[in-house]
C-alpha atoms as a PDB file:
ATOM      1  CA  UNK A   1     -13.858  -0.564   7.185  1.00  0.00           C
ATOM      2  CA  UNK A   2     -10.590  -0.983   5.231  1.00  0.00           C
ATOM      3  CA  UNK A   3      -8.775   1.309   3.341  1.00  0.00           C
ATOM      4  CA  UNK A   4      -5.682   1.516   1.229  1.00  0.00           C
ATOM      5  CA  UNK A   5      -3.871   4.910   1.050  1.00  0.00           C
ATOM      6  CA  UNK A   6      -0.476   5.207  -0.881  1.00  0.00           C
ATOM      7  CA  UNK A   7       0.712   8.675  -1.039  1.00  0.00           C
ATOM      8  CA  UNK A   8       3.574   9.531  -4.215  1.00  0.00           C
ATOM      9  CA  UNK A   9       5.806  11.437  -3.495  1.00  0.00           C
ATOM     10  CA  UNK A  10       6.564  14.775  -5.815  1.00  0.00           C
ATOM     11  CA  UNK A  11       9.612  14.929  -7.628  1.00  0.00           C
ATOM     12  CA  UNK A  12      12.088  17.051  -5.472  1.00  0.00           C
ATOM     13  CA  UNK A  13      10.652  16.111  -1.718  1.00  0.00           C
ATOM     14  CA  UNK A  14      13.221  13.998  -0.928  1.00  0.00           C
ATOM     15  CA  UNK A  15      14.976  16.450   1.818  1.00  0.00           C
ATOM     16  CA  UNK A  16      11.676  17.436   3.308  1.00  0.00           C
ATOM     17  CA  UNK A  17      10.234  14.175   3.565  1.00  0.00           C
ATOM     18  CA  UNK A  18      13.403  13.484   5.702  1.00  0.00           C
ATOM     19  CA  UNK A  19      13.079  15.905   7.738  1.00  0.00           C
ATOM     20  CA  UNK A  20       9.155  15.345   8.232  1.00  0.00           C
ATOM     21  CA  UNK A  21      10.677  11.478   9.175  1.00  0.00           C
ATOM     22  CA  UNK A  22      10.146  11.778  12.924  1.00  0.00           C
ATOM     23  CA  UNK A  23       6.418  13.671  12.230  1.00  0.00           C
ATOM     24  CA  UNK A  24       5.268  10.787  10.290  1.00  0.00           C
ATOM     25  CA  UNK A  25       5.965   8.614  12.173  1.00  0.00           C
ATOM     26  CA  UNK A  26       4.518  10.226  15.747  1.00  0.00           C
ATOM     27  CA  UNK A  27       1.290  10.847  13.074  1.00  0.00           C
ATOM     28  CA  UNK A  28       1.224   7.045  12.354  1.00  0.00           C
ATOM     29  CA  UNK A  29       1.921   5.809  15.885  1.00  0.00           C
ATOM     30  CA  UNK A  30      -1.780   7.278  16.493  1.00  0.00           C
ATOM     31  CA  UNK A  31      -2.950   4.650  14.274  1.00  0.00           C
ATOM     32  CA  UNK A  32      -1.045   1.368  15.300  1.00  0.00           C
ATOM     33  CA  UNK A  33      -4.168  -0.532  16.428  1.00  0.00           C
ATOM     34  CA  UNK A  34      -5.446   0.184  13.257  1.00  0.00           C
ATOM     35  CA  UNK A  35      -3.068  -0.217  11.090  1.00  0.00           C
ATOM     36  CA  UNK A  36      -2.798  -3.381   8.816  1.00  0.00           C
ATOM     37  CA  UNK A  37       0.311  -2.870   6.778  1.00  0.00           C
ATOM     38  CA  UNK A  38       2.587   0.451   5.965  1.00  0.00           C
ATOM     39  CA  UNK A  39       5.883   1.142   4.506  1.00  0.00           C
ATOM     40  CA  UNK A  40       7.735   3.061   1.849  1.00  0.00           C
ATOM     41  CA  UNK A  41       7.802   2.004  -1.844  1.00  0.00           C
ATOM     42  CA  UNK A  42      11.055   2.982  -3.296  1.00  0.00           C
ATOM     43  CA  UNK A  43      12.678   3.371  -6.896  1.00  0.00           C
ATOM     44  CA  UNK A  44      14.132   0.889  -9.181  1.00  0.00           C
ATOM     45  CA  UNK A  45      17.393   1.201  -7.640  1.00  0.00           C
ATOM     46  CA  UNK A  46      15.649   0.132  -3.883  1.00  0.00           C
ATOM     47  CA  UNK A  47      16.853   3.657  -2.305  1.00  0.00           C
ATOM     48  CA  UNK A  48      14.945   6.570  -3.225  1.00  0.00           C
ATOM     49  CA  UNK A  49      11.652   6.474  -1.979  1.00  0.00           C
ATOM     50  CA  UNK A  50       8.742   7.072  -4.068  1.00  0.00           C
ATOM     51  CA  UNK A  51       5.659   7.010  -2.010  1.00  0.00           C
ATOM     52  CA  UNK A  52       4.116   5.689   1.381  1.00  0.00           C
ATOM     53  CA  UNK A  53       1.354   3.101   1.710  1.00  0.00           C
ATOM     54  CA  UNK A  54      -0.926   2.349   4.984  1.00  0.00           C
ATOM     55  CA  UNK A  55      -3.452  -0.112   4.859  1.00  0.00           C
ATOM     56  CA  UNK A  56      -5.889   0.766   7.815  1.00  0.00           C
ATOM     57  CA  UNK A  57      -8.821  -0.024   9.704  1.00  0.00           C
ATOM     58  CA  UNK A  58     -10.935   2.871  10.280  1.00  0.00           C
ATOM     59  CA  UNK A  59     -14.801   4.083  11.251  1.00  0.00           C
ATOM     60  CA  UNK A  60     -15.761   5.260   7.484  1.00  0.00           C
ATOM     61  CA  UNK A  61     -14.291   7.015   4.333  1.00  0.00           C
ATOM     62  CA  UNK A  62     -14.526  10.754   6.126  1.00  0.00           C
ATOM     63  CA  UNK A  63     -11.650   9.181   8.864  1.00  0.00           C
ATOM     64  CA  UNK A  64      -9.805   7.910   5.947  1.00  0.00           C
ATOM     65  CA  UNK A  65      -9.792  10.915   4.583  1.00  0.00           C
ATOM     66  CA  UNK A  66      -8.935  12.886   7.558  1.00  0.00           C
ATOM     67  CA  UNK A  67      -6.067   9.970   8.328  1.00  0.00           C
ATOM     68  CA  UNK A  68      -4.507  10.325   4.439  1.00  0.00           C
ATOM     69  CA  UNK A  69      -4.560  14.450   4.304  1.00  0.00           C
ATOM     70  CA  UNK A  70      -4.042  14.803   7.835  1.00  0.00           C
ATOM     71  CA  UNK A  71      -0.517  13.284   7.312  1.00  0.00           C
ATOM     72  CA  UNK A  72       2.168  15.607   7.760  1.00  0.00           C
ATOM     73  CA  UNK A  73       4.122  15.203   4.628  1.00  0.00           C
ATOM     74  CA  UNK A  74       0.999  15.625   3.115  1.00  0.00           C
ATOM     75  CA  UNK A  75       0.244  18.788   4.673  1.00  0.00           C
ATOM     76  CA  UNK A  76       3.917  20.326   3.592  1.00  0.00           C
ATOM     77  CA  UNK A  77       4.052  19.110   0.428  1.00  0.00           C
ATOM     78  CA  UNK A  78       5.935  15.887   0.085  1.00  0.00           C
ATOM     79  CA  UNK A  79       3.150  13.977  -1.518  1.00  0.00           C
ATOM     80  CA  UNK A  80       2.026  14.885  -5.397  1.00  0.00           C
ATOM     81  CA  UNK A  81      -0.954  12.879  -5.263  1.00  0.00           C
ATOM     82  CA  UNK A  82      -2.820  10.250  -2.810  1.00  0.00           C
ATOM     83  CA  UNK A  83      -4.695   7.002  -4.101  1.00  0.00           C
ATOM     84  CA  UNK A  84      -7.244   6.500  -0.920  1.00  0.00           C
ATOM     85  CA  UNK A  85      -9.825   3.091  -1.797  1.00  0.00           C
ATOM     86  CA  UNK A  86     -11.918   1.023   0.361  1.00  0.00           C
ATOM     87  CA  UNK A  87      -9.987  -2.497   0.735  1.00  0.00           C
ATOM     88  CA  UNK A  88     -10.501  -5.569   1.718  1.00  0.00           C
ATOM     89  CA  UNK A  89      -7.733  -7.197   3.516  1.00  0.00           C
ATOM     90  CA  UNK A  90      -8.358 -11.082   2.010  1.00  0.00           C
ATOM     91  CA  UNK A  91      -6.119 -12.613   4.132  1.00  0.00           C
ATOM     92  CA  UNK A  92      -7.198 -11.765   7.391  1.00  0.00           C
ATOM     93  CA  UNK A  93      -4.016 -10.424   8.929  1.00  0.00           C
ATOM     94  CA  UNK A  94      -1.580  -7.877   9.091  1.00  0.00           C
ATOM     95  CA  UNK A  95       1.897  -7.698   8.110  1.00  0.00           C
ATOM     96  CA  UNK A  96       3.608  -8.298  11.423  1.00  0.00           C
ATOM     97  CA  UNK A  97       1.621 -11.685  11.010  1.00  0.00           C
ATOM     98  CA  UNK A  98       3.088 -12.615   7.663  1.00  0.00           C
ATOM     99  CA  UNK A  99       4.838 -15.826   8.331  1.00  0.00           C
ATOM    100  CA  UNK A 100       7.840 -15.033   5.691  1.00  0.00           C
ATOM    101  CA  UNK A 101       9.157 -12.078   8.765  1.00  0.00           C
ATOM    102  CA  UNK A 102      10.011  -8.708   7.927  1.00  0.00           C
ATOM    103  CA  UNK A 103      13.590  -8.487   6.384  1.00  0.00           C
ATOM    104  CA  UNK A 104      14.166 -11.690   3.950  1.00  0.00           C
ATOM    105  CA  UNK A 105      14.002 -11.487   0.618  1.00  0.00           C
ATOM    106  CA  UNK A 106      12.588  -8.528  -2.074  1.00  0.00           C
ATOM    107  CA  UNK A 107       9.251  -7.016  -1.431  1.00  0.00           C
ATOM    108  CA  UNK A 108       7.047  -5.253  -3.872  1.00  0.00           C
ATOM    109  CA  UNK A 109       3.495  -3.081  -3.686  1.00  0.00           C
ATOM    110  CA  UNK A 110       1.555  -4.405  -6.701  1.00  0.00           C
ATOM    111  CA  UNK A 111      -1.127  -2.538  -7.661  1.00  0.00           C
ATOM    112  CA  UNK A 112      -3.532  -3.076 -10.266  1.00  0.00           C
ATOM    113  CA  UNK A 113      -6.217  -0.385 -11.527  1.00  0.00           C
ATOM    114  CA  UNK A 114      -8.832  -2.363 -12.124  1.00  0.00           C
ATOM    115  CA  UNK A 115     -10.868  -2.086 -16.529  1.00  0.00           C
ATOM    116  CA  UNK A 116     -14.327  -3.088 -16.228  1.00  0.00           C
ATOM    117  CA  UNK A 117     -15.475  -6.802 -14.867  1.00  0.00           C
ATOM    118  CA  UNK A 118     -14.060  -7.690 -11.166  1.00  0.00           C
ATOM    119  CA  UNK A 119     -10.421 -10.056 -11.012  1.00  0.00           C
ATOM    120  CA  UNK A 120      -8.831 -11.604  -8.645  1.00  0.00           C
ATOM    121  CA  UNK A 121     -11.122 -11.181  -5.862  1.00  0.00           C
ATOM    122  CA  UNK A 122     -10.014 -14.773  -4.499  1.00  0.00           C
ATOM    123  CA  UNK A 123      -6.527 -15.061  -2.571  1.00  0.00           C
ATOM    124  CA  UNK A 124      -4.040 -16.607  -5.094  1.00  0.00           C
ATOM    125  CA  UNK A 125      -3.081 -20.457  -4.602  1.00  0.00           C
ATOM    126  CA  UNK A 126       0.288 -19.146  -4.190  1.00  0.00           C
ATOM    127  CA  UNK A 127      -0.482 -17.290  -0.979  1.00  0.00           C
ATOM    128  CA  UNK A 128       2.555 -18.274   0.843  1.00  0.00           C
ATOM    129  CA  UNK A 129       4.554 -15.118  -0.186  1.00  0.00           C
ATOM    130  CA  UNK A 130       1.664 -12.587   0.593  1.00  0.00           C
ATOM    131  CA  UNK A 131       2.226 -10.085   2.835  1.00  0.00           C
ATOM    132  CA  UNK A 132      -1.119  -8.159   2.291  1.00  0.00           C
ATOM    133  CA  UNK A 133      -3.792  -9.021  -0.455  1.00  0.00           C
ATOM    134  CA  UNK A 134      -7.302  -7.313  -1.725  1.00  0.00           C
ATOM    135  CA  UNK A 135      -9.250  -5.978  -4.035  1.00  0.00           C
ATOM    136  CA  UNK A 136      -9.191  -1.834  -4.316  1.00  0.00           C
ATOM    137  CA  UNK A 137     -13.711  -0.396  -4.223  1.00  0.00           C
ATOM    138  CA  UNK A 138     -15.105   2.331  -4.163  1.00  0.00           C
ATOM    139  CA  UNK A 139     -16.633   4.299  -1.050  1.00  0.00           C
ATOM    140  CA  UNK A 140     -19.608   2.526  -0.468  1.00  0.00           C
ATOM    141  CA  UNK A 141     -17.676  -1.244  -0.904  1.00  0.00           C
ATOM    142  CA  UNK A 142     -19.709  -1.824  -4.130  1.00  0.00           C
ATOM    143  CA  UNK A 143     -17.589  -1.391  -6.693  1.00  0.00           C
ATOM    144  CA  UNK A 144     -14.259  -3.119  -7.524  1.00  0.00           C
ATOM    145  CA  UNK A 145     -11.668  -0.563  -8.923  1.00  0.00           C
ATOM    146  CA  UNK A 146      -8.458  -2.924  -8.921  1.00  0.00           C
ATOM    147  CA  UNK A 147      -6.368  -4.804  -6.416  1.00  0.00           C
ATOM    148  CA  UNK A 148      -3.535  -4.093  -4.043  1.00  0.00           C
ATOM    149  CA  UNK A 149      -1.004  -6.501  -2.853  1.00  0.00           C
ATOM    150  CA  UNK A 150       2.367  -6.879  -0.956  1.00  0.00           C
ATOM    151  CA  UNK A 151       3.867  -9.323  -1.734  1.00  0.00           C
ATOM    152  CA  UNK A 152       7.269 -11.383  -1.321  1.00  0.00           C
ATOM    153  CA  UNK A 153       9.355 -12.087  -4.761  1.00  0.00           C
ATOM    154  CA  UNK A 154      12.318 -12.904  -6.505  1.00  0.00           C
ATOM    155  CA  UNK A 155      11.775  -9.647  -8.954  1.00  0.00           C
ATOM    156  CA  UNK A 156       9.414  -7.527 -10.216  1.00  0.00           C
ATOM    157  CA  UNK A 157       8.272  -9.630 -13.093  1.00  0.00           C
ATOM    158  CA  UNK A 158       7.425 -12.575 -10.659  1.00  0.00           C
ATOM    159  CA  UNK A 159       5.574 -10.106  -8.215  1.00  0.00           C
ATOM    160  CA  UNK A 160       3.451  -8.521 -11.415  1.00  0.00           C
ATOM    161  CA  UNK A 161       2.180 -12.385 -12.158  1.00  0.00           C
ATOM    162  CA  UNK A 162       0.152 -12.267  -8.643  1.00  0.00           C
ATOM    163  CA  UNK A 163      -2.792 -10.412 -11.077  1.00  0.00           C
ATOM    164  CA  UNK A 164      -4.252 -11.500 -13.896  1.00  0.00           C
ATOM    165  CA  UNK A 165      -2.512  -9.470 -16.736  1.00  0.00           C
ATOM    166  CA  UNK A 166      -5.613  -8.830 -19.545  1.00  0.00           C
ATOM    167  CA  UNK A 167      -8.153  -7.665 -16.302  1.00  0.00           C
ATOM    168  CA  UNK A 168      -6.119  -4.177 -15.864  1.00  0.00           C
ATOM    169  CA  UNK A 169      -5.943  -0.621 -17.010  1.00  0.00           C
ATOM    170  CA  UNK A 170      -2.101  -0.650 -15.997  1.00  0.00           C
ATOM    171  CA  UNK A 171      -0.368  -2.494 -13.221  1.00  0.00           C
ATOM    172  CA  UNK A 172       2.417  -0.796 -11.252  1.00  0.00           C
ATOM    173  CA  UNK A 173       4.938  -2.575  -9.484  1.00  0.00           C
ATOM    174  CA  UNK A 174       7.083  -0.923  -6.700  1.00  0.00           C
ATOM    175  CA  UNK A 175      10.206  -1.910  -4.739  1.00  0.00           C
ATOM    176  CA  UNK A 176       8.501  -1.791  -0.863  1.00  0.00           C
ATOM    177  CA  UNK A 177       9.484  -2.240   2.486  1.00  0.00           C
ATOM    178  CA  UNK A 178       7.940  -3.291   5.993  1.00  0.00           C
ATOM    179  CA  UNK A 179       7.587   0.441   7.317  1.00  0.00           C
ATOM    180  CA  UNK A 180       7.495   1.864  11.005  1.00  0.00           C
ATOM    181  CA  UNK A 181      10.363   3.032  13.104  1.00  0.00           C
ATOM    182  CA  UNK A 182      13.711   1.357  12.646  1.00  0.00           C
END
């Protein structure tokens, strides 16, 4: 089963996530076979990071849970609040298999909280600058509750337009980065 988690980070927990770097890390190398995807999201001015996302393969929602609270910035306080949803990873791959690479060109987490009947469930035409793409369900896989997608873009604006506007709650945007160690 696959499951987004993006943990936000609280207001203030800058320092200590930095010094919890090295932690998170050893905590996510645990994962790598599973992992799909990971890496920071990051304010509007592309430094300060906002939040964390791993996209992971695991037995059921009780190791999801234990993977997203069992995180150590978690567990001292970094993170204000965790979004944890059964995914499905459309494309089939990870992101060290996205043919774009890792470093060129702006990167965004677009994440759409999903208002009633399911959208976008099919993979965009314009799949060529996805990184990661799927719809967000609940526990048991049954229910669509949005969609999560990395994605490659010019700007914000241009990532957004990946989901169809009028089928959301809200869609958030993020500046985001291929994560691991550097």
């Amino acid at each position: 089963m696959e499951f987004f988690c993006y943990h936000r980070d609280r207001p203030g927990s800058l320092t200590l996530r930095q010094e919890l770097l090295e932690e998170h890390w050893s905590y996510m190398d645990r994962y790598g076979a599973e992992m799909i995807a990971r890496g920071p999201t990051f304010s509007g001015d592309g430094e300060t990071p906002t939040g964390s996302v791993h996209i992971v393969d695991l037995p059921d929602p009780a190791a999801a849970r234990a993977f997203a609270f069992g995180e150590p910035g978690y567990q001292a306080g970094v993170y204000r609040d965790v979004l944890l949803r059964r995914w499905r990873n459309t494309l089939g791959r990870t992101m060290w298999e996205f043919p774009g690479g890792r470093t060129e060109g702006n990167r965004y987490l677009v994440l759409g909280l999903g208002a009633g009947q399911a959208a976008d469930l099919a993979v965009p035409h314009e799949q060529d600058e996805l990184i990661a793409y799927g719809p967000l369900l609940s526990d048991d896989g049954t229910t669509w509750l949005g969609t999560a997608a990395l994605v490659r873009a010019p700007d914000p604006s241009t990532a957004r337009a990946v989901l169809t506007p009028d089928r959301y709650a809200d869609i958030e945007v993020h500046h985001w980065e291929f994560g691991g160690r550097r």
